[in-house]
N, C-alpha and C. Protein backbone atom coordinates (compact mmCIF):
# COMPACT_ATOMS: atom_id res chain seq x y z
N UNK A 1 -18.46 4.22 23.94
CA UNK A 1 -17.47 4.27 22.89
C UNK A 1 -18.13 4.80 21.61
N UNK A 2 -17.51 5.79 21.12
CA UNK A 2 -17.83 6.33 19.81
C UNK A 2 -17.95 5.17 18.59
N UNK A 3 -18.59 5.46 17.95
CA UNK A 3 -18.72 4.73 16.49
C UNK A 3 -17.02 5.09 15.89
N UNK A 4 -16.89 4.11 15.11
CA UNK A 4 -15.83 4.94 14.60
C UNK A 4 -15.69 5.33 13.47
N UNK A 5 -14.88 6.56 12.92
CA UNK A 5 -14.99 7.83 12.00
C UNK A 5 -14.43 7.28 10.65
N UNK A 6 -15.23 5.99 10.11
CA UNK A 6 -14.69 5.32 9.23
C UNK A 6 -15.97 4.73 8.65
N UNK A 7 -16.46 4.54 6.96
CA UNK A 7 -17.58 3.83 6.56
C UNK A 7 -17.16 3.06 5.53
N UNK A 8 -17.99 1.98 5.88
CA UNK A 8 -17.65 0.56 4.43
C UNK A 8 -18.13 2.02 3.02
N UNK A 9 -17.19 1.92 2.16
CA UNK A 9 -17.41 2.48 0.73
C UNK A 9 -16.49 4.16 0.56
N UNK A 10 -15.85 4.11 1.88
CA UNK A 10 -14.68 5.10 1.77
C UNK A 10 -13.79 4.69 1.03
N UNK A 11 -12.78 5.88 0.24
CA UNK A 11 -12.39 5.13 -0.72
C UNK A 11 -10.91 6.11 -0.80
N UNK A 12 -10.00 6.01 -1.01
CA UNK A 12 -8.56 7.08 -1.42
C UNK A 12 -7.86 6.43 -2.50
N UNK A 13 -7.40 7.44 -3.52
CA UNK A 13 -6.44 6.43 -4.41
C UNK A 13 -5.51 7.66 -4.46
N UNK A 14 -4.05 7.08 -4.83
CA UNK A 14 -2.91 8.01 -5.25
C UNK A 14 -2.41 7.31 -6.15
N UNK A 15 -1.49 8.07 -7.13
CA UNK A 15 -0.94 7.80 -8.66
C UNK A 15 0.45 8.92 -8.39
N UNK A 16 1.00 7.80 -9.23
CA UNK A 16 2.50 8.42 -8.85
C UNK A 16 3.32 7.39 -10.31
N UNK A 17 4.14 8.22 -10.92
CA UNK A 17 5.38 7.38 -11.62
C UNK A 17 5.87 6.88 -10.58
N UNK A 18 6.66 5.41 -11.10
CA UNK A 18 7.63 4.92 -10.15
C UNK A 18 8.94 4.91 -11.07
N UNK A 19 9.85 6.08 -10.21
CA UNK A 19 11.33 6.55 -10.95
C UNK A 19 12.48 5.68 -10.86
N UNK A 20 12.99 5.61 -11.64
CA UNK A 20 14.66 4.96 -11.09
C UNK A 20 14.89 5.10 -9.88
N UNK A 21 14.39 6.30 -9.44
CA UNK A 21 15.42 6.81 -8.04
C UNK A 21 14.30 6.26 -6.81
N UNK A 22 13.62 5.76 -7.21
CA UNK A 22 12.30 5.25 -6.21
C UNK A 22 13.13 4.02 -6.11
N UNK A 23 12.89 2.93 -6.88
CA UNK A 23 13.32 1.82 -6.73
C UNK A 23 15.07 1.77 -6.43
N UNK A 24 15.81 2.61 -7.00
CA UNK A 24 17.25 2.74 -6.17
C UNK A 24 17.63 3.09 -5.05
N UNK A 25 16.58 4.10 -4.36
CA UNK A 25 16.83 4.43 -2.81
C UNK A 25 15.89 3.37 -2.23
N UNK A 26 15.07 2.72 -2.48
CA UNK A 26 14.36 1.59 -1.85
C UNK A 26 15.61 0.47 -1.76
N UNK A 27 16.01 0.06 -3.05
CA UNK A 27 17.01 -0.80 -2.46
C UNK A 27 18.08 -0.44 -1.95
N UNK A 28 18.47 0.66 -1.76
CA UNK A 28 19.86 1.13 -0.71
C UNK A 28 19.32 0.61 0.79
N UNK A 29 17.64 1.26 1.15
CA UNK A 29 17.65 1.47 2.20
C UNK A 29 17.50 0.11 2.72
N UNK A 30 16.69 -0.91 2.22
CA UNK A 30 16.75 -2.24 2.20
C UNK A 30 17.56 -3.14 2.03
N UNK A 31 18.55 -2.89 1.09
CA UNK A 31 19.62 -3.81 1.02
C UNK A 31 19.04 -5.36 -0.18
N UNK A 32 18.00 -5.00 -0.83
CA UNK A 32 17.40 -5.64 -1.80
C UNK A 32 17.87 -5.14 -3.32
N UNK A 33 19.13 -5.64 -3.43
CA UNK A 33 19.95 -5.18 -4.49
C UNK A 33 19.85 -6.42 -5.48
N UNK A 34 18.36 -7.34 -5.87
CA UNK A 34 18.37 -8.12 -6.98
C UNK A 34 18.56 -7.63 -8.08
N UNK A 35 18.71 -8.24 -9.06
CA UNK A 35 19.40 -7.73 -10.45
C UNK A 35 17.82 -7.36 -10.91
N UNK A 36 16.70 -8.04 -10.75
CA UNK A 36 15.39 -7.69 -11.07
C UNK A 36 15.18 -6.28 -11.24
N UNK A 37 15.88 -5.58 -9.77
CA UNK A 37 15.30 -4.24 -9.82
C UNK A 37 16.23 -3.31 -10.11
N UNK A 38 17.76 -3.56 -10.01
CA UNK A 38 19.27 -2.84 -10.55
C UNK A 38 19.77 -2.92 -11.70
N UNK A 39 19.30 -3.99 -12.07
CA UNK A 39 20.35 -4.48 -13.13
C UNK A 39 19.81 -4.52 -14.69
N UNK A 40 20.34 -3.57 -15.33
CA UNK A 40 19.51 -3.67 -17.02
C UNK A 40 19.87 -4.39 -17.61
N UNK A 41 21.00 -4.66 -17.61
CA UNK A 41 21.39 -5.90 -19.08
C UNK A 41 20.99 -6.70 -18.29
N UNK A 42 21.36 -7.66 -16.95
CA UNK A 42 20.58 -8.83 -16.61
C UNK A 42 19.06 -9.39 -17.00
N UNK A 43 18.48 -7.89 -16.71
CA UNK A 43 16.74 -7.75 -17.16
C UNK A 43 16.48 -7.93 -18.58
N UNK A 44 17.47 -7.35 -19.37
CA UNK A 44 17.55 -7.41 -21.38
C UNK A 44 17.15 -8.70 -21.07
N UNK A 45 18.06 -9.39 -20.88
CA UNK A 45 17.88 -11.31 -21.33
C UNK A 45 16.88 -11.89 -20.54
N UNK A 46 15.97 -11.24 -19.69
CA UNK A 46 15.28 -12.25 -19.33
C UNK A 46 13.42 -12.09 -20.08
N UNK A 47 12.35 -12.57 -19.29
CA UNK A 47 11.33 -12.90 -20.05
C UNK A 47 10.57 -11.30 -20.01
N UNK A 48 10.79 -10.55 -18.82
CA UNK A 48 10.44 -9.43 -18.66
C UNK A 48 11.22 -7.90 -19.61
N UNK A 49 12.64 -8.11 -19.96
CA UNK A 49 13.13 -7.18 -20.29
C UNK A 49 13.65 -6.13 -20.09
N UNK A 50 13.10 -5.89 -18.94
CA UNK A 50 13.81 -4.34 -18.37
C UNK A 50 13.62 -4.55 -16.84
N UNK A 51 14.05 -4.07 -15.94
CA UNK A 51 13.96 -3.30 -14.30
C UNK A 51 12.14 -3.40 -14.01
N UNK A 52 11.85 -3.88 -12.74
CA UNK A 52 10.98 -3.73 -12.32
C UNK A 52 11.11 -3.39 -10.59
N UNK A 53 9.85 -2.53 -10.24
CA UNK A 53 9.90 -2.64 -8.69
C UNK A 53 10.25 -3.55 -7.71
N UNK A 54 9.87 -2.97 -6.80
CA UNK A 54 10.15 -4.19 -5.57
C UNK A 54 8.48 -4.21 -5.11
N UNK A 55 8.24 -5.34 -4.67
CA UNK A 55 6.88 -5.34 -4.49
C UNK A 55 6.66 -4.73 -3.18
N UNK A 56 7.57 -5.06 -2.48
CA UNK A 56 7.33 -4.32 -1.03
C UNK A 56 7.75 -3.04 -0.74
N UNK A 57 7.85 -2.02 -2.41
CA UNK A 57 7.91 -0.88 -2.64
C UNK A 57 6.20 -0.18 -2.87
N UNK A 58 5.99 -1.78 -3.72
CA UNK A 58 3.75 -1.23 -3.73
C UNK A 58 3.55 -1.49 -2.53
N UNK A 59 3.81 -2.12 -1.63
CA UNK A 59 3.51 -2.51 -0.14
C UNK A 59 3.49 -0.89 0.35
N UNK A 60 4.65 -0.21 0.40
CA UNK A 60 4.61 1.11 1.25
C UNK A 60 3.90 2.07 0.26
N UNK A 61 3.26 2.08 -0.85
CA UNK A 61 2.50 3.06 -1.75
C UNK A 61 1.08 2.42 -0.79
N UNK A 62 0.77 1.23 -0.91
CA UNK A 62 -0.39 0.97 0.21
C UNK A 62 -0.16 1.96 1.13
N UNK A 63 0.46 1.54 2.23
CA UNK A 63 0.86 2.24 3.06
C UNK A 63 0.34 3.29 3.33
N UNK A 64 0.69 4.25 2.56
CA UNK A 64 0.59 5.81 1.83
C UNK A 64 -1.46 6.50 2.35
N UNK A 65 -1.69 5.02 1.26
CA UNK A 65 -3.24 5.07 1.26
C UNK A 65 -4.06 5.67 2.46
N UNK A 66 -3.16 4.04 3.19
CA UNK A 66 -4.17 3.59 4.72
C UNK A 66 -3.75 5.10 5.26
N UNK A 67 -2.68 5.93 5.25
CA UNK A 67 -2.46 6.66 5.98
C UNK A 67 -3.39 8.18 5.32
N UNK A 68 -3.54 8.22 4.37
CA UNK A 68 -4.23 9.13 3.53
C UNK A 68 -6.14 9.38 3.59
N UNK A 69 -6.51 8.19 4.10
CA UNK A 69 -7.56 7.56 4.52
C UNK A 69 -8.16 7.87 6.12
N UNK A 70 -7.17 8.61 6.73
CA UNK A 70 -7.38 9.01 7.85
C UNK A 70 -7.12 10.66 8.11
N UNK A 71 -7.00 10.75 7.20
CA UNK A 71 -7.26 12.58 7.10
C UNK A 71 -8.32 13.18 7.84
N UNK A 72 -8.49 13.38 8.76
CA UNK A 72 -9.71 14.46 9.14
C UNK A 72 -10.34 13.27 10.08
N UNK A 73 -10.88 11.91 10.04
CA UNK A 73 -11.16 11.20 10.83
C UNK A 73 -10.45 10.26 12.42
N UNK A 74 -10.59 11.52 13.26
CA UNK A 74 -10.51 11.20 14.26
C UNK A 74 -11.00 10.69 15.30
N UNK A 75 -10.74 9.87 16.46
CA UNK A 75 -11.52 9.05 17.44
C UNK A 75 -11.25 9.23 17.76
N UNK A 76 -11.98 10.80 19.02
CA UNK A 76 -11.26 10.88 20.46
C UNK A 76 -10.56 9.58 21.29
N UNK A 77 -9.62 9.85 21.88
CA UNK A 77 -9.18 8.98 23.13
C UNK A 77 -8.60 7.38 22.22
N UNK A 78 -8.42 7.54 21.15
CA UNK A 78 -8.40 6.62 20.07
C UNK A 78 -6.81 6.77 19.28
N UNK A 79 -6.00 5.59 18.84
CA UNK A 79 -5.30 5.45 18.16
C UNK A 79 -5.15 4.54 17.03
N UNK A 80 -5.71 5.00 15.85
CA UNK A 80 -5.29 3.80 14.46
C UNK A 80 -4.45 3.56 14.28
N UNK A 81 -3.93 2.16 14.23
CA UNK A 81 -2.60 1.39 13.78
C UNK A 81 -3.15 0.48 13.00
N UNK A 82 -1.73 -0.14 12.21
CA UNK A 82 -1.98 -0.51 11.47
C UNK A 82 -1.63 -2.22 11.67
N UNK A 83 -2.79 -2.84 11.46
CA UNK A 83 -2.29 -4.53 12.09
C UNK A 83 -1.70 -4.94 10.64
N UNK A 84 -1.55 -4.54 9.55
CA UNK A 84 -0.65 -5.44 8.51
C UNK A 84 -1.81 -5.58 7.42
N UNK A 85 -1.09 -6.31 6.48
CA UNK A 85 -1.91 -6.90 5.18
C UNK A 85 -1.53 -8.60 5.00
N UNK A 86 -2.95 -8.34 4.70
CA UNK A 86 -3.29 -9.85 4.24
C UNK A 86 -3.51 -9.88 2.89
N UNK A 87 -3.06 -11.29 2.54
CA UNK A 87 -3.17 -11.93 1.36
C UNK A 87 -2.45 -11.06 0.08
N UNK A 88 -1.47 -10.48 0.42
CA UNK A 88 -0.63 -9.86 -0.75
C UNK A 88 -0.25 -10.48 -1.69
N UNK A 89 -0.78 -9.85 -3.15
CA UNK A 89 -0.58 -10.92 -4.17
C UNK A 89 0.53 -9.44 -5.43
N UNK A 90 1.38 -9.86 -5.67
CA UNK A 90 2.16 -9.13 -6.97
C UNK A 90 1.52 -10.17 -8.44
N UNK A 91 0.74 -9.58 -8.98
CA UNK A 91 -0.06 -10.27 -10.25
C UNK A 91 0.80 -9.89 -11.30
N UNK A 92 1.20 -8.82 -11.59
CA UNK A 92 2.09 -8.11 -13.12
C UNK A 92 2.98 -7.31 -12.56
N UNK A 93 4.07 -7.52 -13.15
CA UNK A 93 5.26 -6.67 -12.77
C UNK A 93 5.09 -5.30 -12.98
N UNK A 94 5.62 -4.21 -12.19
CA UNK A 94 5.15 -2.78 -12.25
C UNK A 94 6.85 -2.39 -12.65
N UNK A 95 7.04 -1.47 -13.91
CA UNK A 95 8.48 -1.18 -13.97
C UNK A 95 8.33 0.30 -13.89
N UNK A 96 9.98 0.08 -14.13
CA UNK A 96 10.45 1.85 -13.48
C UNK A 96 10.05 2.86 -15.02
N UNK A 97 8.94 3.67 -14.71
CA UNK A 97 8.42 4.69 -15.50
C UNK A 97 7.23 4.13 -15.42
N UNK A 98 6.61 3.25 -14.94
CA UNK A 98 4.93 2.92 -15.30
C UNK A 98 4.43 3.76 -13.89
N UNK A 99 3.72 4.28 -14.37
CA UNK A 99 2.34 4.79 -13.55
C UNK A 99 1.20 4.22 -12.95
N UNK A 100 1.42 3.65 -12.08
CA UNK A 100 0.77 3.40 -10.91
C UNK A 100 -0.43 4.08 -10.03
N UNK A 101 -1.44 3.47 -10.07
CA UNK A 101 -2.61 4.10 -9.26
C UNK A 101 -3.39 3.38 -8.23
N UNK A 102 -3.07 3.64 -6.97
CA UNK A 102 -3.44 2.69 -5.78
C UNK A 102 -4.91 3.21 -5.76
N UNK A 103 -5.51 2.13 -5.26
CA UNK A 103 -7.04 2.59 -4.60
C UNK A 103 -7.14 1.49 -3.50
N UNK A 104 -7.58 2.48 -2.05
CA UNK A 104 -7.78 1.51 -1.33
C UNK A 104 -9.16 1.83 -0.77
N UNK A 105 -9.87 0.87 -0.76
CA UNK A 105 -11.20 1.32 -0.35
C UNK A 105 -12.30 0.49 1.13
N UNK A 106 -12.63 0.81 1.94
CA UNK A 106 -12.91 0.60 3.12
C UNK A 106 -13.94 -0.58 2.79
N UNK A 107 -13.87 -2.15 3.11
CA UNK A 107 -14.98 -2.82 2.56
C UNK A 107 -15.65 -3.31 3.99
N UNK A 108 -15.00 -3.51 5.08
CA UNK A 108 -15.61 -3.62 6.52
C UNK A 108 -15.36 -2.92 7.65
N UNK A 109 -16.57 -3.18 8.69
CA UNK A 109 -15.90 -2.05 9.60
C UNK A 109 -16.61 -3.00 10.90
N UNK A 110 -16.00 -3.40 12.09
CA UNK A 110 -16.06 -4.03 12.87
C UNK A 110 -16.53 -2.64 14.08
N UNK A 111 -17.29 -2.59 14.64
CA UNK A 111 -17.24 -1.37 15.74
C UNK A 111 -17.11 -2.30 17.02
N UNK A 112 -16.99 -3.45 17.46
CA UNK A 112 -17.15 -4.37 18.59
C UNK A 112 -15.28 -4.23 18.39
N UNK A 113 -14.86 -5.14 17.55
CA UNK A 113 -13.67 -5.02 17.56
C UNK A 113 -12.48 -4.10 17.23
N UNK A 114 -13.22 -2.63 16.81
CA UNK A 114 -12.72 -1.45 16.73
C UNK A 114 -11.56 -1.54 15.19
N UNK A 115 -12.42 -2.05 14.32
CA UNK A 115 -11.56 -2.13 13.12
C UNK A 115 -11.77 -2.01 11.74
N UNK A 116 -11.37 -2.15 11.13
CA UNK A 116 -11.65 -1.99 9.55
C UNK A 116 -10.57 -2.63 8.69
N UNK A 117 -11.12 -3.08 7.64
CA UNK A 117 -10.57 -3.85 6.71
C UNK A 117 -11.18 -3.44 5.23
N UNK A 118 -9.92 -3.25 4.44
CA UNK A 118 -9.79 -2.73 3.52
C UNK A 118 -9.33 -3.16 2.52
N UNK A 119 -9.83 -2.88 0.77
CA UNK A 119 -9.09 -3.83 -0.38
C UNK A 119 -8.36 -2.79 -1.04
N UNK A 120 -7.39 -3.37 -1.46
CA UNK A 120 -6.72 -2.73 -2.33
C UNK A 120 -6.37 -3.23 -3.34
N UNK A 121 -6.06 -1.99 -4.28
CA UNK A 121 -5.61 -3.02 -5.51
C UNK A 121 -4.60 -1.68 -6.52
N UNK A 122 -3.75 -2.07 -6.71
CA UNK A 122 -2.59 -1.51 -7.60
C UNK A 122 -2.76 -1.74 -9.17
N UNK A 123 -2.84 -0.83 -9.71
CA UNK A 123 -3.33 -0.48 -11.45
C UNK A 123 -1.74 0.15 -12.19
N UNK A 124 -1.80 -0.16 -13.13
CA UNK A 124 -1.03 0.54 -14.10
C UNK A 124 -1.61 1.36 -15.10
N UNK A 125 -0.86 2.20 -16.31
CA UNK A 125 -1.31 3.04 -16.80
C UNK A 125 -2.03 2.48 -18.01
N UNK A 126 -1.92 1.04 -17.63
CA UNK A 126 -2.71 0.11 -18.72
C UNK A 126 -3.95 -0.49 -18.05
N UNK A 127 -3.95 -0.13 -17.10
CA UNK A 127 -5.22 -0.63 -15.98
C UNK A 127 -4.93 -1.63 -15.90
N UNK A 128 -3.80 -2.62 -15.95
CA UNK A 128 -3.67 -3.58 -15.66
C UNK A 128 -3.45 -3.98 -14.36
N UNK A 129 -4.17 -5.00 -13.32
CA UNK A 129 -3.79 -4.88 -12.03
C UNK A 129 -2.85 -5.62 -11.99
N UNK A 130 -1.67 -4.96 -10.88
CA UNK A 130 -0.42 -5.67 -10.77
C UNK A 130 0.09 -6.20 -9.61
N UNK A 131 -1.08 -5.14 -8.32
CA UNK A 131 -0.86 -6.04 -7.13
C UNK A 131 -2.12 -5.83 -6.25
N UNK A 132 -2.75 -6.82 -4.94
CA UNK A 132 -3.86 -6.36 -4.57
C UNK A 132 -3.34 -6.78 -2.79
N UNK A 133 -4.63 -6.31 -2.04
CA UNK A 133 -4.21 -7.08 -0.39
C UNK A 133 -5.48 -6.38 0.23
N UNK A 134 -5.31 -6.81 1.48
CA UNK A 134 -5.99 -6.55 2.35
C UNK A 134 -5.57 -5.35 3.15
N UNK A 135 -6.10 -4.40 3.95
CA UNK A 135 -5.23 -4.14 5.09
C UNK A 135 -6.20 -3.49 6.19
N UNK A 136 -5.66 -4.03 7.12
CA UNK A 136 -6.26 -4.39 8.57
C UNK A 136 -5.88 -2.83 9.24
N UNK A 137 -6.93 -2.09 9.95
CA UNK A 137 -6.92 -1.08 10.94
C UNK A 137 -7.45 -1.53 12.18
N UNK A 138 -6.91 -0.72 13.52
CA UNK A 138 -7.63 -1.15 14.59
C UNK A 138 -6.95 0.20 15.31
N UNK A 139 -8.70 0.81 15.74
CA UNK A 139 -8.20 2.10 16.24
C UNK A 139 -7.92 1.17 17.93
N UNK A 140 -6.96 1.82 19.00
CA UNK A 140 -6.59 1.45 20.07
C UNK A 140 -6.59 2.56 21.25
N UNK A 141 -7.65 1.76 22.37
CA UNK A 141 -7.90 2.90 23.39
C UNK A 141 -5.99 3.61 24.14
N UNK A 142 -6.34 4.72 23.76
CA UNK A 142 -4.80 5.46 24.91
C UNK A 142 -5.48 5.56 26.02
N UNK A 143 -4.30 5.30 26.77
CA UNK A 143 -3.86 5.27 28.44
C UNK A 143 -4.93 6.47 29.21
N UNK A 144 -5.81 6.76 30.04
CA UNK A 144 -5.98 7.95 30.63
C UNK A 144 -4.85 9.01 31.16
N UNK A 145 -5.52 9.93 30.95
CA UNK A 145 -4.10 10.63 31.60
C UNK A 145 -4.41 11.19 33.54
N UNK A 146 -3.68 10.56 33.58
CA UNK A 146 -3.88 11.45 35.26
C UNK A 146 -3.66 12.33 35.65
């Protein structure tokens, strides 16, 4: 079995505004129509003030990463999936127009158990971190072919 095409201190980040229309087609497609993330005057009166994301909108900007992170690194006879994230924490609310900059960076790499584990952490244009996690890879042997 090959080593696999992955090293502790790899690193990808992407930056992106997050638009009205990000967080409005997120909640169409979800059906997560809280006033948190729709609703402006609801948001006026509360402690925050305005519209914020959905966290499991930074969940799929992760996402993005792990998948960005595998550019060019291939494992013959090999399939990376993705076993999930651990320990997802939303620390500061991320709102609609803040700029966002994921970095996810490779901190272990299991070659017995064919995996890697990775930190992440979600920044704003204030460097403030607003969300962080884990996320789990495990490349998986495919079928021979006959």
């Amino acid at each position: 079995m090959n080593d696999l095409p992955i090293s502790v201190g790899d690193q990808v980040t992407f930056s992106k505004t997050v638009s009205e229309s990000d967080v409005y087609l997120f909640a169409g497609i979800t059906g997560d129509l809280s006033p948190n993330h729709v609703d402006a005057e609801f948001m006026r009166h509360t402690a925050y003030g305005k519209r914020m994301a959905h966290g499991a909108l930074l969940v799929g900007y992760m996402s993005h990463c792990s998948t960005a992170i595998l550019v060019n690194k291939n494992s013959p006879g090999e399939t990376p999936v993705s076993l999930g994230y651990d320990r997802i924490r939303f620390i500061a609310p991320v709102f609609i127009g803040d700029t966002i900059t994921v970095t996810y960076r490779i901190e272990s790499v299991d070659q017995v158990k064919r995996e890697s584990r990775a930190a992440i952490a979600v920044r704003n244009q204030d460097d403030q971190v607003c969300a962080v996690a884990t996320h789990i890879l495990r490349w998986v042997s495919n079928p021979t072919q006959k």
